[in-house]
Each structure stands twice: as C-alpha cells, then as structure tokens.
N, C-alpha and C. Protein backbone atom coordinates (compact mmCIF):
# COMPACT_ATOMS: atom_id res chain seq x y z
N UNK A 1 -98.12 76.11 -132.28
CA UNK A 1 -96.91 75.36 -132.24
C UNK A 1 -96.47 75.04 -133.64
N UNK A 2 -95.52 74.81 -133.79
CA UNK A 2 -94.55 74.49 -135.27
C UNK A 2 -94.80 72.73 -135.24
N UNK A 3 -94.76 72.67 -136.66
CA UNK A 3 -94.56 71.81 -136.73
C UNK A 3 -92.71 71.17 -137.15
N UNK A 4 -92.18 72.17 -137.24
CA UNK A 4 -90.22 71.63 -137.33
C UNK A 4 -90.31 71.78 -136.15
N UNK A 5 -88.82 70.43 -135.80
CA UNK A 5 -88.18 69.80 -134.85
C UNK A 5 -87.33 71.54 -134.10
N UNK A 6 -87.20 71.69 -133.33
CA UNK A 6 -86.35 72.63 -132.50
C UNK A 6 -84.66 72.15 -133.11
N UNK A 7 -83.71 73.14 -133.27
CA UNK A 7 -82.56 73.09 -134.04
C UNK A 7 -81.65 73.05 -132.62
N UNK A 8 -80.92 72.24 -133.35
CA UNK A 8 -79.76 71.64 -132.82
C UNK A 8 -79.11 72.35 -132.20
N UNK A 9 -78.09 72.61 -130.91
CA UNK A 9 -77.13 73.70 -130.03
C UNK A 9 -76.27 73.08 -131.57
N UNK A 10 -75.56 74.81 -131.73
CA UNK A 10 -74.31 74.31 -132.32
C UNK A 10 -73.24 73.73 -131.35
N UNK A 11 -72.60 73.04 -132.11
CA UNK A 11 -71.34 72.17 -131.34
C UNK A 11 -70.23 72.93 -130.58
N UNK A 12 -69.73 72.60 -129.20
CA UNK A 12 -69.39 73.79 -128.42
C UNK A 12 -67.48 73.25 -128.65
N UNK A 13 -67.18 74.70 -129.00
CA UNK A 13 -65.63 74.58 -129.13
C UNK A 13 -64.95 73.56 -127.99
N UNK A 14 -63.92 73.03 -128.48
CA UNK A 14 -63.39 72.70 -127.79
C UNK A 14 -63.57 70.94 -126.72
N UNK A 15 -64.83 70.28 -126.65
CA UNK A 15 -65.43 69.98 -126.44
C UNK A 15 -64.80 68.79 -126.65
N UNK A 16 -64.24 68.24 -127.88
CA UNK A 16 -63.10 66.97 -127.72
C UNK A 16 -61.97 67.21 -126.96
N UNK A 17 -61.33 68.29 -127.25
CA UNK A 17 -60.12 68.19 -125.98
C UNK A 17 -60.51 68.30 -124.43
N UNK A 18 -61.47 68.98 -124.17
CA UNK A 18 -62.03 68.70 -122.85
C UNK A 18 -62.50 67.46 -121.99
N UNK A 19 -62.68 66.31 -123.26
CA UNK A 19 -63.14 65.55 -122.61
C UNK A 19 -61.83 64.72 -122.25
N UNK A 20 -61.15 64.90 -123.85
CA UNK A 20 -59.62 63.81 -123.39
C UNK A 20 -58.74 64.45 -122.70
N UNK A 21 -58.68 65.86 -121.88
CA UNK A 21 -58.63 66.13 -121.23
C UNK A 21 -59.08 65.68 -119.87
N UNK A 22 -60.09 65.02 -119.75
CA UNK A 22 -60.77 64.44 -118.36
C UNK A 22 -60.26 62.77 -118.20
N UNK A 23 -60.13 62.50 -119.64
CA UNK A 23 -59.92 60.97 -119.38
C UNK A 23 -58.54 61.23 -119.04
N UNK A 24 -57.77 61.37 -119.79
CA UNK A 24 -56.22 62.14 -119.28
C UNK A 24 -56.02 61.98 -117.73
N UNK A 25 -56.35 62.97 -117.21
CA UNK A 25 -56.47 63.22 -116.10
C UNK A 25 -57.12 62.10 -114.93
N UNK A 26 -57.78 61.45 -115.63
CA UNK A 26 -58.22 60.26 -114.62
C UNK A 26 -57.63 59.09 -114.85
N UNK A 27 -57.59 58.88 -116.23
CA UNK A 27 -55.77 57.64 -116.06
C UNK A 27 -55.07 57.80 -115.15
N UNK A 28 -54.42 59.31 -115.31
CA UNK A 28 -53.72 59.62 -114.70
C UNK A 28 -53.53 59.37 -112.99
N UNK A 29 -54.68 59.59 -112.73
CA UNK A 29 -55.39 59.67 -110.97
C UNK A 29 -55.30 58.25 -110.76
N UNK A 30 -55.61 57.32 -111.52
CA UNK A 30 -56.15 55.63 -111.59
C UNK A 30 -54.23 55.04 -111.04
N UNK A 31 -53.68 55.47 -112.33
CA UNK A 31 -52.59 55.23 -112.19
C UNK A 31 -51.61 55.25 -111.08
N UNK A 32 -51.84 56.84 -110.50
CA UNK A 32 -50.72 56.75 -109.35
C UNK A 32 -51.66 56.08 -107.82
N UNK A 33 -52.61 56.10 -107.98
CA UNK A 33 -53.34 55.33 -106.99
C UNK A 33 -53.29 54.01 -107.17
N UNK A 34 -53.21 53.27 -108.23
CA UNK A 34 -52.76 51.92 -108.40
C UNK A 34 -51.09 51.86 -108.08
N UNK A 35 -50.40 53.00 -108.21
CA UNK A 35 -49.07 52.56 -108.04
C UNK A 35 -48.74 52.90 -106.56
N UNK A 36 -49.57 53.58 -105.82
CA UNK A 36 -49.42 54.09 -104.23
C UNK A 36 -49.89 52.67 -103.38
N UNK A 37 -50.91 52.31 -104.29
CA UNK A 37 -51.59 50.98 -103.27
C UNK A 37 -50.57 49.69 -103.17
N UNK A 38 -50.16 49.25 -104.80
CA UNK A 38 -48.90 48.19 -105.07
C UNK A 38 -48.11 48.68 -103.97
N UNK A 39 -47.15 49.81 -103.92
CA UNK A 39 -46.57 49.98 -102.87
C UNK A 39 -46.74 50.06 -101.53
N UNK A 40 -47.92 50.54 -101.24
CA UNK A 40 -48.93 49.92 -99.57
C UNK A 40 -48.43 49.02 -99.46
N UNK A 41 -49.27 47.98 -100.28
CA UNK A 41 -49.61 46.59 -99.99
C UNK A 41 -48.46 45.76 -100.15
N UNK A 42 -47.84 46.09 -101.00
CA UNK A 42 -46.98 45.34 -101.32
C UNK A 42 -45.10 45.14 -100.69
N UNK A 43 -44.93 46.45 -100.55
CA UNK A 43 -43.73 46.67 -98.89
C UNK A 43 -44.09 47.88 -98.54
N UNK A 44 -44.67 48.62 -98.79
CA UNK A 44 -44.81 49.53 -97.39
C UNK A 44 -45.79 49.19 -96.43
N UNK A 45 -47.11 48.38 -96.79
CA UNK A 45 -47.49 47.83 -95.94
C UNK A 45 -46.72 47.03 -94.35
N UNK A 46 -45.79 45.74 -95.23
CA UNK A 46 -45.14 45.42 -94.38
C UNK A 46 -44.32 45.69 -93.69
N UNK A 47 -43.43 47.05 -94.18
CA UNK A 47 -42.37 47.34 -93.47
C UNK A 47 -43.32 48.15 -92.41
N UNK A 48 -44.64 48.75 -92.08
CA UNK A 48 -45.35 49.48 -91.44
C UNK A 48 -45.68 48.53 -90.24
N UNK A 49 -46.04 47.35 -90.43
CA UNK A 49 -46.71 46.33 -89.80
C UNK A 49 -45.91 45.64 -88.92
N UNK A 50 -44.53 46.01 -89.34
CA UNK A 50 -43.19 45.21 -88.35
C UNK A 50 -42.86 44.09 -89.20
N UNK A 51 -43.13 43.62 -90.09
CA UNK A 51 -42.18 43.08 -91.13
C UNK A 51 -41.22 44.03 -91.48
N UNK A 52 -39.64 42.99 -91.28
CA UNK A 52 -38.22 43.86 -91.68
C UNK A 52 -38.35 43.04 -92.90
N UNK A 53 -37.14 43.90 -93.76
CA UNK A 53 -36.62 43.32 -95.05
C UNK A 53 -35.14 42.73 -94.88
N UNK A 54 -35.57 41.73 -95.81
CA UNK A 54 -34.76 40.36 -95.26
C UNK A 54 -33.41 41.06 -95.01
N UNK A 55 -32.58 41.81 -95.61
CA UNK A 55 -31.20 42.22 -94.80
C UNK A 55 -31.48 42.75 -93.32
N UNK A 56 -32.58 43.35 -92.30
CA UNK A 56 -32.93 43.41 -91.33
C UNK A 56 -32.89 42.52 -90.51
N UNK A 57 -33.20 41.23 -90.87
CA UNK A 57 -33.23 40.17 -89.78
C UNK A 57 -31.81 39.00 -89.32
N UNK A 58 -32.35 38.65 -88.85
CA UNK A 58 -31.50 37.73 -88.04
C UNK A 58 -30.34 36.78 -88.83
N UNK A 59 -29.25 36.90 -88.83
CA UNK A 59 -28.50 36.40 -89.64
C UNK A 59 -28.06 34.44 -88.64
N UNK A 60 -28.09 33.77 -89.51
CA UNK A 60 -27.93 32.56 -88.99
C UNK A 60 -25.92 32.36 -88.47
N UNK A 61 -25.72 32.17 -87.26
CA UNK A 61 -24.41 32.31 -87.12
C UNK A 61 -23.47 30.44 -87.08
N UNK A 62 -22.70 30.89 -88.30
CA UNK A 62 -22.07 29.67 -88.24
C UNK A 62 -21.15 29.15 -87.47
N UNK A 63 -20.59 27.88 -87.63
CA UNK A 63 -19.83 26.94 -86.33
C UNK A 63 -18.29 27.46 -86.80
N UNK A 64 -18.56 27.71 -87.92
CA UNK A 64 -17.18 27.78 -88.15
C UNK A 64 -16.93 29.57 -88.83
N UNK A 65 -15.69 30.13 -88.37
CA UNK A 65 -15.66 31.72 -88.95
C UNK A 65 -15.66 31.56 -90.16
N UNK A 66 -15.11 30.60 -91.00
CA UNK A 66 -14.78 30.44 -92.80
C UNK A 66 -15.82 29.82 -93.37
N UNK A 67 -17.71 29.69 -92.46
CA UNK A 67 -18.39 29.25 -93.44
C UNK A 67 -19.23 30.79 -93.20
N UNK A 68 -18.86 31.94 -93.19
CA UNK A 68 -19.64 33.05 -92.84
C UNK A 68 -20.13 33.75 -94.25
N UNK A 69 -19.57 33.11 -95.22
CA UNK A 69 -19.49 33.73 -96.89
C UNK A 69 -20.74 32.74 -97.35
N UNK A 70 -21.22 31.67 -96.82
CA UNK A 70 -21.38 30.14 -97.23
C UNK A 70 -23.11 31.00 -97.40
N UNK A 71 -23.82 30.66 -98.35
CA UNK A 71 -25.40 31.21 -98.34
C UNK A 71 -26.22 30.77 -97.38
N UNK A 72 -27.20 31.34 -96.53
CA UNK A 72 -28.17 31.12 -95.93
C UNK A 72 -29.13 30.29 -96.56
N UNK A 73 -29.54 29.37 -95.93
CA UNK A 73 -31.16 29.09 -96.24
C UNK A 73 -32.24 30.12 -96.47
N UNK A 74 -33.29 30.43 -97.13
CA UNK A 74 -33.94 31.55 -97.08
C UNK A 74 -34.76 31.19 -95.41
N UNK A 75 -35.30 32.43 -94.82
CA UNK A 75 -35.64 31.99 -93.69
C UNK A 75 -36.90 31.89 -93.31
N UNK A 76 -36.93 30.74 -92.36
CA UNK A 76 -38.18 29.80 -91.99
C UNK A 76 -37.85 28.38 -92.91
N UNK A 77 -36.72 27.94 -93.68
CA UNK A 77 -36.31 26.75 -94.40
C UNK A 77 -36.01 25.93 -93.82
N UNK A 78 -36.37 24.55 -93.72
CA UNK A 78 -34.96 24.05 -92.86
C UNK A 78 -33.61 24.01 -93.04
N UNK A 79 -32.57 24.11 -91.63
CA UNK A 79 -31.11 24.26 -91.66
C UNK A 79 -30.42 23.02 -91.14
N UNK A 80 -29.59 22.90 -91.61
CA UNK A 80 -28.80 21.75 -91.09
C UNK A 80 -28.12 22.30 -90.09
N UNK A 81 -28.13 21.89 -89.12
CA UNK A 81 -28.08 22.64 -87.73
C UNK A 81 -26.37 21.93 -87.81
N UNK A 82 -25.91 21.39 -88.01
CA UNK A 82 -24.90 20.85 -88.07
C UNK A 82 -23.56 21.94 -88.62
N UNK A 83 -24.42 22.86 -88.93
CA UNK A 83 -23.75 23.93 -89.85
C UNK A 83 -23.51 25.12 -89.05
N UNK A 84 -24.36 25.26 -87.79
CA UNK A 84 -24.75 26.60 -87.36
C UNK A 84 -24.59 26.41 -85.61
N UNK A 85 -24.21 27.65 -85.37
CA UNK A 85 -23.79 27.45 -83.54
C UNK A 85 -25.06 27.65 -82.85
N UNK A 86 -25.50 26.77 -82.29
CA UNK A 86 -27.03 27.43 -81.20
C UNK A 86 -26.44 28.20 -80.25
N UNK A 87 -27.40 29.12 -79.48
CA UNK A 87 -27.62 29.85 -78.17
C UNK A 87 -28.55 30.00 -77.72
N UNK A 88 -28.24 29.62 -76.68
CA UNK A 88 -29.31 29.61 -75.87
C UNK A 88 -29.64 30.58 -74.51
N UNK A 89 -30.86 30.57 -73.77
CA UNK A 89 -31.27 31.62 -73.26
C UNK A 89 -32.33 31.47 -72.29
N UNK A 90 -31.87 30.58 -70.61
CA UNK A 90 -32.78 31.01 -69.85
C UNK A 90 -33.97 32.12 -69.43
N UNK A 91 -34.75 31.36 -69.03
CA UNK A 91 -36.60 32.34 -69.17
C UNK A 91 -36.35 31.77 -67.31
N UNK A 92 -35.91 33.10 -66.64
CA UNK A 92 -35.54 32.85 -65.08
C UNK A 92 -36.66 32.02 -64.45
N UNK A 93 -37.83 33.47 -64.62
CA UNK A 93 -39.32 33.07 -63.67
C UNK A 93 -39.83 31.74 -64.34
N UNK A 94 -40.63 31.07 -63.20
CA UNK A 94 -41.28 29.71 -63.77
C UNK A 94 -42.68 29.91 -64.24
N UNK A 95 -43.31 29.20 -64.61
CA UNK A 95 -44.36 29.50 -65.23
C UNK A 95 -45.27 28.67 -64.40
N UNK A 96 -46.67 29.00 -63.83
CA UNK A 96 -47.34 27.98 -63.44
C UNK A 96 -48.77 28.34 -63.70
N UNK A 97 -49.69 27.49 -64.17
CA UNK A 97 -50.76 27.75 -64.47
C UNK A 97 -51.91 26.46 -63.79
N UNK A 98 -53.01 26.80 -63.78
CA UNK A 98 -53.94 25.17 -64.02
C UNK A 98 -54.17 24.66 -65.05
N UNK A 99 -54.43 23.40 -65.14
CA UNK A 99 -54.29 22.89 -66.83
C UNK A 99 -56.21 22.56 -66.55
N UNK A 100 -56.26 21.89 -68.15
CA UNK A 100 -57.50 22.31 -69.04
C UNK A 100 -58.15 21.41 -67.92
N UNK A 101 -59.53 21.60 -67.69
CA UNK A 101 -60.69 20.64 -66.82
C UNK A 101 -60.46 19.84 -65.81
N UNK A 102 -59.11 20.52 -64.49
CA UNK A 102 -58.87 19.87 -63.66
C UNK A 102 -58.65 20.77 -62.24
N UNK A 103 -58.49 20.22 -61.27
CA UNK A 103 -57.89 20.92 -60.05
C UNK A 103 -56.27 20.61 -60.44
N UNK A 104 -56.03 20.26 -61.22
CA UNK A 104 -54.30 20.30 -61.44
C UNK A 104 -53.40 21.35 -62.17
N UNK A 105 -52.63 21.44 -61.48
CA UNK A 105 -51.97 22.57 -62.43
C UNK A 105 -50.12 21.88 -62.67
N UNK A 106 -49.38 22.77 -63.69
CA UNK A 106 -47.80 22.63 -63.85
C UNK A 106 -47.51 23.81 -63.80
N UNK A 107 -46.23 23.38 -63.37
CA UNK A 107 -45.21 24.47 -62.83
C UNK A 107 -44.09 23.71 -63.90
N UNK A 108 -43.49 25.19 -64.78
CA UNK A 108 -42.29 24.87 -66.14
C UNK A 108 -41.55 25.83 -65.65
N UNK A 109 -40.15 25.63 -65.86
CA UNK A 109 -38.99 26.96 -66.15
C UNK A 109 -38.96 26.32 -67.90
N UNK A 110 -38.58 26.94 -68.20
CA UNK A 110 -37.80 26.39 -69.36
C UNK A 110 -36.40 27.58 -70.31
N UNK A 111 -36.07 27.03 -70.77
CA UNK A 111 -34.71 27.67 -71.94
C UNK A 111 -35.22 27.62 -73.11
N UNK A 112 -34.76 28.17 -73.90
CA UNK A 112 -34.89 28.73 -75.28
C UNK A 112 -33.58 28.54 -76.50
N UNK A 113 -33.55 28.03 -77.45
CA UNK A 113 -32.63 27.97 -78.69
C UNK A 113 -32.53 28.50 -79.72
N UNK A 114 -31.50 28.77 -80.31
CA UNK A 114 -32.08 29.57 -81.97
C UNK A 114 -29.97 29.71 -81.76
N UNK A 115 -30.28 29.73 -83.42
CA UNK A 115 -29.17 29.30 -84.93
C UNK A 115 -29.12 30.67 -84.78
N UNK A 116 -29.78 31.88 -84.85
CA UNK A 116 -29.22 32.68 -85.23
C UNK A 116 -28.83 34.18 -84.25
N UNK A 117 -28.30 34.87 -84.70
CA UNK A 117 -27.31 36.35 -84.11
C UNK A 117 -28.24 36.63 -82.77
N UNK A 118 -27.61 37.18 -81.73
CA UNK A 118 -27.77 37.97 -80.54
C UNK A 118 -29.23 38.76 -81.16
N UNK A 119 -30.00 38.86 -82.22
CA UNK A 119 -30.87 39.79 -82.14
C UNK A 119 -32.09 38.91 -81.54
N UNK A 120 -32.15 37.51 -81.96
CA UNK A 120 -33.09 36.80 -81.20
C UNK A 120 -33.27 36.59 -79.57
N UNK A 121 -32.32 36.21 -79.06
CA UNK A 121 -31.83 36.16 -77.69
C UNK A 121 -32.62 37.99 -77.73
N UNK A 122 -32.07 38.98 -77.87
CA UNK A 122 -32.40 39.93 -77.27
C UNK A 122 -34.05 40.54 -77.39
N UNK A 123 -34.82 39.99 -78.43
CA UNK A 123 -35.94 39.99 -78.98
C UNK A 123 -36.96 39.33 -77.61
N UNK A 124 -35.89 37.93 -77.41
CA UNK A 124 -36.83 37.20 -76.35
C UNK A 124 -36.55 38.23 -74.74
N UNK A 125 -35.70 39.03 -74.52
CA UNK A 125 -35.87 39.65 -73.53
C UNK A 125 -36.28 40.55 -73.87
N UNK A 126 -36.79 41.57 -74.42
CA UNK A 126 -37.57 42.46 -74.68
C UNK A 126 -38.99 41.92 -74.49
N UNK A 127 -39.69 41.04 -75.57
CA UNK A 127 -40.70 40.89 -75.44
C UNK A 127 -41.17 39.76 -74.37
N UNK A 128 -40.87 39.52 -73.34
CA UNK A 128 -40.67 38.47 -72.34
C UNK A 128 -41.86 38.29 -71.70
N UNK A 129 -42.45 39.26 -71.64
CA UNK A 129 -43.82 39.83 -70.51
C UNK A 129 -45.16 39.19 -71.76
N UNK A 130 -45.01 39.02 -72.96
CA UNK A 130 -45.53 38.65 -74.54
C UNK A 130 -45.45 37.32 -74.61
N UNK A 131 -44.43 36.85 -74.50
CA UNK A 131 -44.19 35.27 -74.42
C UNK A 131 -44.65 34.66 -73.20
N UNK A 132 -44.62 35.04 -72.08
CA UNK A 132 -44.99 34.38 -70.65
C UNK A 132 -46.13 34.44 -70.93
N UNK A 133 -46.98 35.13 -71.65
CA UNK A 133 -48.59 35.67 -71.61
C UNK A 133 -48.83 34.15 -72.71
N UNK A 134 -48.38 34.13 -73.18
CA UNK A 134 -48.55 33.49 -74.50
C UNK A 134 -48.05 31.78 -74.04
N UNK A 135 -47.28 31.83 -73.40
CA UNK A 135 -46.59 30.39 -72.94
C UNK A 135 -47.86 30.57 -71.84
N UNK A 136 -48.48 31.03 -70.82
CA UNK A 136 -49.49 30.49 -70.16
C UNK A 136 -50.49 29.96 -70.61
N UNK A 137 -51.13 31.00 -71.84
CA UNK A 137 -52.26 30.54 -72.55
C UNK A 137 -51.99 28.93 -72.77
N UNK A 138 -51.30 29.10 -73.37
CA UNK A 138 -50.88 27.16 -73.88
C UNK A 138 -50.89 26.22 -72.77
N UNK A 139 -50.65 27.01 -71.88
CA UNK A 139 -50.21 25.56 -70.11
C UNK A 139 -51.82 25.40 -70.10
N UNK A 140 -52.42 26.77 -70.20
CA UNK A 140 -54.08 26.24 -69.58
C UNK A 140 -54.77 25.39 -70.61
N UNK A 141 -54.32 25.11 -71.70
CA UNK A 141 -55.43 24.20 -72.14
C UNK A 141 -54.66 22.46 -72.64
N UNK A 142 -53.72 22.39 -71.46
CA UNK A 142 -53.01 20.75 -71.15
C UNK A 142 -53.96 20.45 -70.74
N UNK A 143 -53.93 18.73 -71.29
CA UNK A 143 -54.66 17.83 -69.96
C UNK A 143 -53.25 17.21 -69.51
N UNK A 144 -53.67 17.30 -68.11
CA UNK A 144 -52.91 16.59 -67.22
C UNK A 144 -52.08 15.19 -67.45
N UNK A 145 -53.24 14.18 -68.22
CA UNK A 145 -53.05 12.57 -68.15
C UNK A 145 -51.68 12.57 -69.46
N UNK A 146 -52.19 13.57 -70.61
CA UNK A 146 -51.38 13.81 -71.55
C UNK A 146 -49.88 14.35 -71.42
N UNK A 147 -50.25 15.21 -70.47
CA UNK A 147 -48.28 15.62 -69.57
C UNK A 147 -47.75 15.00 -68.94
N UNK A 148 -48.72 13.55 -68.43
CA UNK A 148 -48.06 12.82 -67.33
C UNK A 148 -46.71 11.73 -68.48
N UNK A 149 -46.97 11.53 -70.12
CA UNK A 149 -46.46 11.20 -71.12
C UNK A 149 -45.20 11.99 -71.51
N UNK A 150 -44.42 11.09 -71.98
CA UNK A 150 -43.04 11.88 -72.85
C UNK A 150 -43.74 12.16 -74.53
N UNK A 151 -44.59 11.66 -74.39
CA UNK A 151 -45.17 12.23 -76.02
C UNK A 151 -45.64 13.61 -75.68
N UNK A 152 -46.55 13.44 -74.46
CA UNK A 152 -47.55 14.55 -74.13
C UNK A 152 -46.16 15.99 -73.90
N UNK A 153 -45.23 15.66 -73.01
CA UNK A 153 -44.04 16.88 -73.26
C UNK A 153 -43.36 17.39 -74.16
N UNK A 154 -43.39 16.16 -74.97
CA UNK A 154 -42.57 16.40 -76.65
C UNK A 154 -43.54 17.52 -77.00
N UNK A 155 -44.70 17.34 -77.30
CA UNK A 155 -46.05 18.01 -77.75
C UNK A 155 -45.68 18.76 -77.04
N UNK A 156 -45.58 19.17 -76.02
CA UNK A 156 -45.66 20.77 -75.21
C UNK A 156 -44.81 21.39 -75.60
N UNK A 157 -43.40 20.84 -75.90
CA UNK A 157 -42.12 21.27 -76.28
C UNK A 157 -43.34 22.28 -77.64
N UNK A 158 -42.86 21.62 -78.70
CA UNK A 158 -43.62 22.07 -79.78
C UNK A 158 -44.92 23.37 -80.08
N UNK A 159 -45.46 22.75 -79.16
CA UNK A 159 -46.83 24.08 -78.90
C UNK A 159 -46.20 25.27 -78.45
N UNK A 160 -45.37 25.03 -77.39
CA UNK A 160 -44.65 26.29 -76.86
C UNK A 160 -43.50 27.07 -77.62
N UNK A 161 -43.05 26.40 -78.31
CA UNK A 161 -41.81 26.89 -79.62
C UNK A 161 -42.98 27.38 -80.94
N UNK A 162 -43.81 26.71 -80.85
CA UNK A 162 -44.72 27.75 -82.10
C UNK A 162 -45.35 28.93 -81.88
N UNK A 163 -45.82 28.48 -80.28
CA UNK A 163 -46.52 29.83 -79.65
C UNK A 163 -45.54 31.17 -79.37
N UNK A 164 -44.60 31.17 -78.82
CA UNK A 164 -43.18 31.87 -78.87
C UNK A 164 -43.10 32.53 -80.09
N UNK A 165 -42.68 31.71 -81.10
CA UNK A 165 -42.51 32.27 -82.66
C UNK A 165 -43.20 32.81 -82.78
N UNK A 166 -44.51 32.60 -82.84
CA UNK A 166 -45.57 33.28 -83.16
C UNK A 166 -45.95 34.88 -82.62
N UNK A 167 -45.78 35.05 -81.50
CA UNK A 167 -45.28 36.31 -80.62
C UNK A 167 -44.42 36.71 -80.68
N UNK A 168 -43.02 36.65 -81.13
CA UNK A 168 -41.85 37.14 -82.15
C UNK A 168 -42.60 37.66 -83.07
N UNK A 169 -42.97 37.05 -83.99
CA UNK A 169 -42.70 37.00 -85.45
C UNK A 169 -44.15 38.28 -85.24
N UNK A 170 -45.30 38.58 -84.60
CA UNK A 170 -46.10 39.30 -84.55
C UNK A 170 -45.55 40.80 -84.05
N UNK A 171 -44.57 40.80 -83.16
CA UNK A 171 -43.93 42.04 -82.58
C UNK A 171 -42.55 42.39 -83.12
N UNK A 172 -41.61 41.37 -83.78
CA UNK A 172 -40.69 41.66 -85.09
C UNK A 172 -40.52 41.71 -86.01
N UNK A 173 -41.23 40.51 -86.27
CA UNK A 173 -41.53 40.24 -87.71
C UNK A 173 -40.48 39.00 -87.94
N UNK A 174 -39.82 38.53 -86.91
CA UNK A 174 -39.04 37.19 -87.36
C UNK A 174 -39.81 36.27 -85.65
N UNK A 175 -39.10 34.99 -86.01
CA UNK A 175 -39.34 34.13 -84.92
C UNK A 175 -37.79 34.06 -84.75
N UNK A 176 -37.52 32.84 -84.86
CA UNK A 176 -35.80 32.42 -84.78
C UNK A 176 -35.35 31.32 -83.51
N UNK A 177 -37.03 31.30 -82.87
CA UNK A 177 -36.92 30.08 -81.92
C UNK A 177 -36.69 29.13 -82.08
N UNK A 178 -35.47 28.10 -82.07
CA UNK A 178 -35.30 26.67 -82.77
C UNK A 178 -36.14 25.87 -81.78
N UNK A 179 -36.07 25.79 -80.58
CA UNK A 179 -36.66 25.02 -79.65
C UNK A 179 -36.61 25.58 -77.89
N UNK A 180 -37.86 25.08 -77.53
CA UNK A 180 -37.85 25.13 -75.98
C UNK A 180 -37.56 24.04 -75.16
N UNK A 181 -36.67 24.30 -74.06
CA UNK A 181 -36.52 23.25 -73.64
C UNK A 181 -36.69 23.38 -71.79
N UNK A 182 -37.10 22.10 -71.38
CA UNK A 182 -37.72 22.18 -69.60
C UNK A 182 -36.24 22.09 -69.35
N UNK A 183 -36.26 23.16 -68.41
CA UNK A 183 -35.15 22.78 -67.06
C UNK A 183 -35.92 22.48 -65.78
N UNK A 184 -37.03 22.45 -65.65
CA UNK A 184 -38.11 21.46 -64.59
C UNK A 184 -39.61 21.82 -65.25
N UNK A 185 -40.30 20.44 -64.70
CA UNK A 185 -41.76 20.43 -65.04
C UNK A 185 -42.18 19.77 -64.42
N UNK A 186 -43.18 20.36 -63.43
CA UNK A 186 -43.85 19.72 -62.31
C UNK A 186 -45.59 19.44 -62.57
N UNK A 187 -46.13 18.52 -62.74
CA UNK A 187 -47.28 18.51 -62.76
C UNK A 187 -48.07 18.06 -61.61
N UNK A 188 -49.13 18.63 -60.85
CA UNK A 188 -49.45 18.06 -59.73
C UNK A 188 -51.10 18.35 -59.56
C-alpha cells in the first residue's frame, strides 16, 4: 500500500450550473404551489365549499325605491330594520316532536323573516326538508316547564332562527333569517 492520500476526482464540468439549476427549479415548484394553495384556501376553497362572493348573495331590499343606491351593511352586521322591507314566509307542515326527559311533546307551525331579496325566501323552500330536520333536532332537547314560559319561547324563537341560519348558511353559504315566528305552539 502507498503511503499518498488517493487524488482527488477532478471537478466535473458544469456542476455549478446544475445545481442552480435545481434550486431554480425548486423555487420555482415551491412557488407556484404556494401560489395554487393561497388560492385553494383562500377563494377557491370557498367558492368550492358553497361560499358565494359577496356580489352573489342576497341583496338587502329597501322600504323605499330611492334608498336602493344607499350602501349595505356588510353582511351578518346589524341593520336598522327601519330601513329595509321584511318578507315573510310560511313553513305549511307543523312540526311535532317529544321534548328533552319527558312523556311530553310540542306541536309548532311557525313563519319565517328576512330583510333581504326573494333569494332567501326561495333558499328556505328549497332546503325545507334541511331545516325541518334541523328545527326538530332543537324541539327534542326543550324542557317542557321552560316552554310553559314566554322567556322559555323567546329562547325557542332564537335557537330556531340560529339553527335555520345555520342550515342556510351550510348549504348556501348565506343565512338571511331575521326571525322565526309561532303561528301556534302547543305543548302537552
């Protein structure tokens, strides 16, 4: 055996541009995959998911034709309702369920409100079979003693206008429910 070290590979052509060649190229890759994901996530996600963009949704309809120029609230803000025409929108079938830890049950019809355009009203008949599913869930976990109260109905009012929205806003991407309201409520 020798005692000298084994000699060095000479240095292979090219060998710096190859590499910034690779980094190049993987910026590059980093880059449009960071700019594909921003756009995922950031609206194509949502417009995929059933989020519309805000010119898509529901325009708030005013009381008067000459405040139609007048700016919107951004939406989900509060509105001065004083400003804006409601409509409203019987839910025919009644609803009846048993309530939470009893042999008792209620029987509701109720109506529906909202500030803004015919797309809500038509949203709630489309998804109707979504909301009844969703307005039962809520009847079954009343107590009784609590509905027998005008607080305890106020409260129902409320639960049932969030639960609603909430089933909108999951299958449109808006709510636009201002309020529910009983046209009978029987508890027995």
């Amino acid at each position: 055996m020798s005692d000298k070290p084994p000699e060095a590979a000479p240095p292979k052509k090219g060998g710096k541009i190859k590499t910034l060649l690779i980094v190049l190229g993987a910026v590059a890759g980093l880059g449009g995959g960071g700019a594909f994901a921003g756009y995922y996530f950031g609206q194509g996600a949502s417009a995929k998911d059933g989020h519309k963009a805000e010119a898509d949704l529901p325009k708030l309809v005013p009381v008067n034709a000459d405040d139609a120029d007048r700016p919107a609230p951004p939406h989900g803000a509060p509105i001065d309702k004083s400003l804006y025409k409601a409509s409203y929108y019987p839910i025919e079938a009644p609803f009846t369920s048993n309530l939470k830890e009893s042999e008792s049950f209620v029987q509701i019809s109720v109506g529906v409100s909202t500030y803004y355009d015919e797309r809500v009203v038509e949203a709630v008949k489309t998804h109707e079979m979504a909301l009844r599913s969703a307005v039962l869930l809520q009847l079954a976990e009343q107590d009784p003693m609590t509905l027998s109260t005008p607080q305890g109905k106020a409260a129902l009012q409320r639960t049932l206008t969030d639960a609603m929205n909430r089933t909108l806003r999951e299958r449109t991407g808006f709510g636009g429910i201002d309020n529910v309201y009983f046209t009978s409520l029987v508890v027995q």
